[in-house]
Protein backbone atom coordinates (compact mmCIF):
# COMPACT_ATOMS: atom_id res chain seq x y z
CA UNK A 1 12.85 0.32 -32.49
CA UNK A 2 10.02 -1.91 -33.65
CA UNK A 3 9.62 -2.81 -29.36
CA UNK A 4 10.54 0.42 -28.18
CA UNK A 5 6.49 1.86 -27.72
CA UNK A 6 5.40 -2.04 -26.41
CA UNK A 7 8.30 -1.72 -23.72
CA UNK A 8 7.67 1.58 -22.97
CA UNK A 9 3.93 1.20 -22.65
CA UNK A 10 5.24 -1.92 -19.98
CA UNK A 11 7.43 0.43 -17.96
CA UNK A 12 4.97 3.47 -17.68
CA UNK A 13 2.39 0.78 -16.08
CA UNK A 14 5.24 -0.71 -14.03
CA UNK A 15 5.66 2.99 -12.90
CA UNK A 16 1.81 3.75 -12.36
CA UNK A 17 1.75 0.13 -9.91
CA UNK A 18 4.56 1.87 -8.22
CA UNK A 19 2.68 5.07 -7.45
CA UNK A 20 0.45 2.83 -4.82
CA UNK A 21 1.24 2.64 -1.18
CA UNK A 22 -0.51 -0.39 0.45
CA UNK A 23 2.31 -2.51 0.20
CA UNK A 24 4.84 0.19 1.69
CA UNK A 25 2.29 0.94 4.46
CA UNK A 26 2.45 -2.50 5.18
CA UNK A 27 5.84 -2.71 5.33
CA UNK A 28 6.59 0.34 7.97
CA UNK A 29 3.58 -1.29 9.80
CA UNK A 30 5.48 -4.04 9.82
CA UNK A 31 8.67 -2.98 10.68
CA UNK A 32 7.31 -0.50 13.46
CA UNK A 33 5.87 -3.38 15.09
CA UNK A 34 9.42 -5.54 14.98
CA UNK A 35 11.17 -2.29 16.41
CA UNK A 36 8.85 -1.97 19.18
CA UNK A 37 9.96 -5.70 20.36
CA UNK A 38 13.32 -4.76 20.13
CA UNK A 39 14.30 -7.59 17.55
CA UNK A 40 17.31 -7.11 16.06
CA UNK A 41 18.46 -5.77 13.00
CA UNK A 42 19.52 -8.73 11.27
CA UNK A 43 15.71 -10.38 11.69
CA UNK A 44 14.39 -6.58 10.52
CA UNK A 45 16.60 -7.66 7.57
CA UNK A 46 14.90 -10.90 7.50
CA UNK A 47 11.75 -10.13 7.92
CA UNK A 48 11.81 -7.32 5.19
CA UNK A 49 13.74 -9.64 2.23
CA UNK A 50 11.05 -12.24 3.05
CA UNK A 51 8.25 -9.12 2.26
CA UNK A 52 9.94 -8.06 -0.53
CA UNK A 53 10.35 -11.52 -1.99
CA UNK A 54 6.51 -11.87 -1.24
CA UNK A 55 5.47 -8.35 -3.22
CA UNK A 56 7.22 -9.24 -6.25
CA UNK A 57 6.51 -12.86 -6.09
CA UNK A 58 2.57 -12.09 -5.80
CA UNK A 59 3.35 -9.53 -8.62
CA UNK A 60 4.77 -11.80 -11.04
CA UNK A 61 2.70 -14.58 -10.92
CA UNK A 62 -0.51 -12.14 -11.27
CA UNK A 63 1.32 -10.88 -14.26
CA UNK A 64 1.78 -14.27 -15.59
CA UNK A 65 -1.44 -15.36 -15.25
CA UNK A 66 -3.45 -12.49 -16.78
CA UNK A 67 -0.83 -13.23 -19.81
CA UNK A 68 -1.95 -16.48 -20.26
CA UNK A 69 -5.56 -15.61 -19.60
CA UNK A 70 -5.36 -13.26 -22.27
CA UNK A 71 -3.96 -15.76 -24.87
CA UNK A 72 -6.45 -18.30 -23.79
CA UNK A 73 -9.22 -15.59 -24.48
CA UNK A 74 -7.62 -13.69 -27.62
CA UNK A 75 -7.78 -15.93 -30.47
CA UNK A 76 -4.84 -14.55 -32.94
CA UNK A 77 -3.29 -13.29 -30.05
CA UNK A 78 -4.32 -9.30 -31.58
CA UNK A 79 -5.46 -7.32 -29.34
CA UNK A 80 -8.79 -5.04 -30.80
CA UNK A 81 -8.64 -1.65 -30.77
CA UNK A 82 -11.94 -2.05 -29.01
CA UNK A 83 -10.40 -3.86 -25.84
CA UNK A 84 -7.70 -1.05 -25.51
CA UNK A 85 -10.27 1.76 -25.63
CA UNK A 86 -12.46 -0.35 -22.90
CA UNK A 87 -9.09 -0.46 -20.53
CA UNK A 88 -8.22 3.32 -21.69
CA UNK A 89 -11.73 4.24 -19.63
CA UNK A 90 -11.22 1.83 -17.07
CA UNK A 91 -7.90 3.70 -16.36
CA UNK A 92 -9.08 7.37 -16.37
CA UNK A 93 -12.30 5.95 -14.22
CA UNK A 94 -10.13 4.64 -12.09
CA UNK A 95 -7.50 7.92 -12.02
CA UNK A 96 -10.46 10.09 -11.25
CA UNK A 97 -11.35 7.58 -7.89
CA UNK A 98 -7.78 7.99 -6.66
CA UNK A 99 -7.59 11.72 -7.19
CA UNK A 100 -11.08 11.43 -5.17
CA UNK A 101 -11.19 8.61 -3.10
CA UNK A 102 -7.73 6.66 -2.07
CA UNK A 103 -6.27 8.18 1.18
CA UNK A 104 -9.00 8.60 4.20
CA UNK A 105 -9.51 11.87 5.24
CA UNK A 106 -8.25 13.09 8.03
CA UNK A 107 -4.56 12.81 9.70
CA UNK A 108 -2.75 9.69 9.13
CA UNK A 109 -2.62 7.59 5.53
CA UNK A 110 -4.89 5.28 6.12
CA UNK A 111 -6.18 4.00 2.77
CA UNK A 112 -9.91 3.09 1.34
CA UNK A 113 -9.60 -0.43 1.63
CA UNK A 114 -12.73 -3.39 2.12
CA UNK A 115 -12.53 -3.42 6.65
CA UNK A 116 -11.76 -6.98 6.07
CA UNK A 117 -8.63 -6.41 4.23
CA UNK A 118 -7.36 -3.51 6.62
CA UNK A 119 -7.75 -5.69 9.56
CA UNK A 120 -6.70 -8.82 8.48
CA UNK A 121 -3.10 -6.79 7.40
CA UNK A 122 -3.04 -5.21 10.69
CA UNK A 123 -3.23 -7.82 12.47
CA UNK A 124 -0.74 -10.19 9.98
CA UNK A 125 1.80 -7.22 10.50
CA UNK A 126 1.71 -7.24 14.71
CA UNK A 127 2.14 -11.50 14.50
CA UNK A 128 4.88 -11.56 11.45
CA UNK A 129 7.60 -12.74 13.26
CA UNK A 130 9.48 -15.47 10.50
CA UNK A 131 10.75 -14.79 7.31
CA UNK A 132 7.78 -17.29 5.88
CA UNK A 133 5.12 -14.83 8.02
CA UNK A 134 6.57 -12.01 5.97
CA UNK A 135 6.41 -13.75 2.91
CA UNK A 136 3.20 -14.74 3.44
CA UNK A 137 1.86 -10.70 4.51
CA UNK A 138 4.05 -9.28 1.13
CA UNK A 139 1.27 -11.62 -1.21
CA UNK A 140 -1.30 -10.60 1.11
CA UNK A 141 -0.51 -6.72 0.89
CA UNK A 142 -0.25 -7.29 -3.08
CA UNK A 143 -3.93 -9.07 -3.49
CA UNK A 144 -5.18 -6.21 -0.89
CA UNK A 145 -4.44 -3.37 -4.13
CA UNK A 146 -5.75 -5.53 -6.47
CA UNK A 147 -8.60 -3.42 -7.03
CA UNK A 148 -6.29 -0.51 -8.02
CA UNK A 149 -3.08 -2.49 -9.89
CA UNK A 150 -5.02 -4.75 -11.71
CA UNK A 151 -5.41 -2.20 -14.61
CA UNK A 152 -1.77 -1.34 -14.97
CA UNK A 153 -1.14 -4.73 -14.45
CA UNK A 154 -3.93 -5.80 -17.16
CA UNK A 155 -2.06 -3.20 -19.59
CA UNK A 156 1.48 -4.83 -19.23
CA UNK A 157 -0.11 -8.32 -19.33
CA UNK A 158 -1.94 -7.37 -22.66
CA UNK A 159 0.68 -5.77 -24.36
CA UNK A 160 3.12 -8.79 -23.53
CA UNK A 161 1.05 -10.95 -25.45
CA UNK A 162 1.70 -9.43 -28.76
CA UNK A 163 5.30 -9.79 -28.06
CA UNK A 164 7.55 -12.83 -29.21
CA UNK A 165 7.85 -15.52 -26.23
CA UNK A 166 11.56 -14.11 -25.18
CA UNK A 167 10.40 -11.06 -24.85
CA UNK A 168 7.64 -11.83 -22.52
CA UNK A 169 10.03 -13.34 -20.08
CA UNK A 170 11.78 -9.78 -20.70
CA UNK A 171 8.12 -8.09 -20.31
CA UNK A 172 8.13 -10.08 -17.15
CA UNK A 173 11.76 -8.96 -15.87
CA UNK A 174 11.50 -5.52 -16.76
CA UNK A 175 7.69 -4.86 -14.70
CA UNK A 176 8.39 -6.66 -11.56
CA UNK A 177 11.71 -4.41 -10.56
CA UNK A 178 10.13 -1.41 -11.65
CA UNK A 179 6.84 -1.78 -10.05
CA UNK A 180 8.71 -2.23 -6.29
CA UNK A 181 11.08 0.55 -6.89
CA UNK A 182 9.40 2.64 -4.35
CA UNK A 183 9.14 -0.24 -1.89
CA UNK A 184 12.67 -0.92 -2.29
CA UNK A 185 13.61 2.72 -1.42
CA UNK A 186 11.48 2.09 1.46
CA UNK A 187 12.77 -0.90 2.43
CA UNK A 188 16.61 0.45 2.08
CA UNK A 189 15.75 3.21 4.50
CA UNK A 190 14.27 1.26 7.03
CA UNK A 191 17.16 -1.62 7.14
CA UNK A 192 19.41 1.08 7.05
CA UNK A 193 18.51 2.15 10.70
CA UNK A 194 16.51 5.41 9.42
CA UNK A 195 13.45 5.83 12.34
CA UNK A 196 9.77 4.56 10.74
CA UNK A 197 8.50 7.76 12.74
CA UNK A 198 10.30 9.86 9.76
CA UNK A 199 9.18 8.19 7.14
CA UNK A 200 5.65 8.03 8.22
CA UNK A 201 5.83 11.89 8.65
CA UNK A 202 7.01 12.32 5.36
CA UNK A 203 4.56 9.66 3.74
CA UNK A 204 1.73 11.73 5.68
CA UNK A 205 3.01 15.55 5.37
CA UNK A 206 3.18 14.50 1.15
CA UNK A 207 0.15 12.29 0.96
CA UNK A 208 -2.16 14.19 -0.95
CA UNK A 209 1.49 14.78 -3.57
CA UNK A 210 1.39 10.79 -3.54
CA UNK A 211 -2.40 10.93 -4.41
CA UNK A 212 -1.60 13.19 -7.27
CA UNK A 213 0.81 11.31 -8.60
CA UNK A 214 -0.77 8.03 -8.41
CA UNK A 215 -3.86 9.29 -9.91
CA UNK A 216 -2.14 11.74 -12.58
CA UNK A 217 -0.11 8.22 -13.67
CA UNK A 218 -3.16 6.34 -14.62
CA UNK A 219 -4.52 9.26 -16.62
CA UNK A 220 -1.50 9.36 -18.03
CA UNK A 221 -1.26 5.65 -18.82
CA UNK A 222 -4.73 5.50 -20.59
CA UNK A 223 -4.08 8.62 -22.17
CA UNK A 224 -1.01 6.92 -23.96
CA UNK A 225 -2.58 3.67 -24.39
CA UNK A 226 -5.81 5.81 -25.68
CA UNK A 227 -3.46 7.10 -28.29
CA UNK A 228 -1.21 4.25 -29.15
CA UNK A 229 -3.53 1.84 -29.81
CA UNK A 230 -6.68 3.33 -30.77
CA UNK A 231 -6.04 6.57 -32.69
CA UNK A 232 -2.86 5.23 -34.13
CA UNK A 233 -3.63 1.61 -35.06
CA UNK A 234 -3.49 1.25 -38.79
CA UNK A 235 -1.91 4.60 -39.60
């Protein structure tokens, strides 16, 4: 029991990264696009394991390096209350902007993203035609969301580094999985012949739910961290 609240704190910010939707946009995008040239289904396949692979690549190896750039910067490797009330206020600042600010207005789900970034994924989706172009557009999509995944992502990476060195590598194993789960289910209905058209509908007809959600998770998150390890530390 002595790792259950660390672990748990890990998987509720896996879940809140899971809540965004640049990287399943992406992927219909995408997909749409490889449809519309009547490729087959077996390069569909390809073309979506090599995105995948790319999301939770991009994922891990941001995870591992705000790990070690917390060590480097932490001395004892304790994390001060003070730091987790800082990220606590980051995370309902930044709950607040998505309950505000994250889908467009208007019909579609276009998402507030820099023009540069928008286009440049756009325009990576119509040309993705290799399972290394995928790849490739999967790390982009990641680093596109940075701005909104980097605090449940800086909450994982700084609980992990109070944990033994095994258990990071679990901290690790247990974040990336849960923080594609909706991608996945995504992903499964697409190579699984279901029409993009659908799924955009439903993504669109529910997108102020999936604003909710994503917003209501990192209140959520900083509420618990708030409480875990602030107002509880010492007692």
């Amino acid at each position: 029991m002595e790792y259950f609240i660390p672990f748990s704190i890990i998987a509720l910010a896996a879940a809140v990264h899971a809540s965004f939707q640049l990287s399943i946009s992406t992927l219909t995008l995408m997909s749409g696009h490889s449809l519309g040239k009547k490729q087959s289904q077996s390069r569909l396949l390809r073309l979506i394991s090599g995105f995948l692979l790319g999301v939770a690549g991009m994922t891990a190896l941001l995870f591992v390096a705000l790990v070690y750039a917390i060590e480097f910067w932490l001395e004892n490797g304790s994390v001060p209350p003070v730091l987790w009330a800082a990220l606590s206020g980051v995370l309902f600042g930044l709950g607040v902007a998505v309950w505000l600010f994250y889908f467009k207005k208007g019909s579609g789900t276009m998402l507030w993203l820099p023009r540069g970034v928008a286009l440049y994924l756009a325009e990576r989706s119509k040309r993705s035609k290799s399972t290394s172009e995928a790849l490739a557009l999967g790390m982009a999509s990641v680093t596109g969301e940075l701005l909104f995944i980097i605090a449940p992502l800086g909450v994982a990476a700084m609980i992990t580094v109070t944990l033994p060195p095994l258990l990071q590598v679990a901290a690790l194993l247990m974040y990336v999985p849960i923080s594609i789960t909706t991608l996945l289910i995504v992903a499964a209905l697409v190579g699984s012949g279901h029409k993009i058209s659908q799924i955009q509908r439903w993504r669109e007809a529910n997108k102020r739910f999936l604003q909710f959600i994503a917003g209501t998770s990192l209140l959520v998150l900083g509420f618990y961290l708030y409480v875990n390890e602030v107002l509880l530390v010492g007692v």
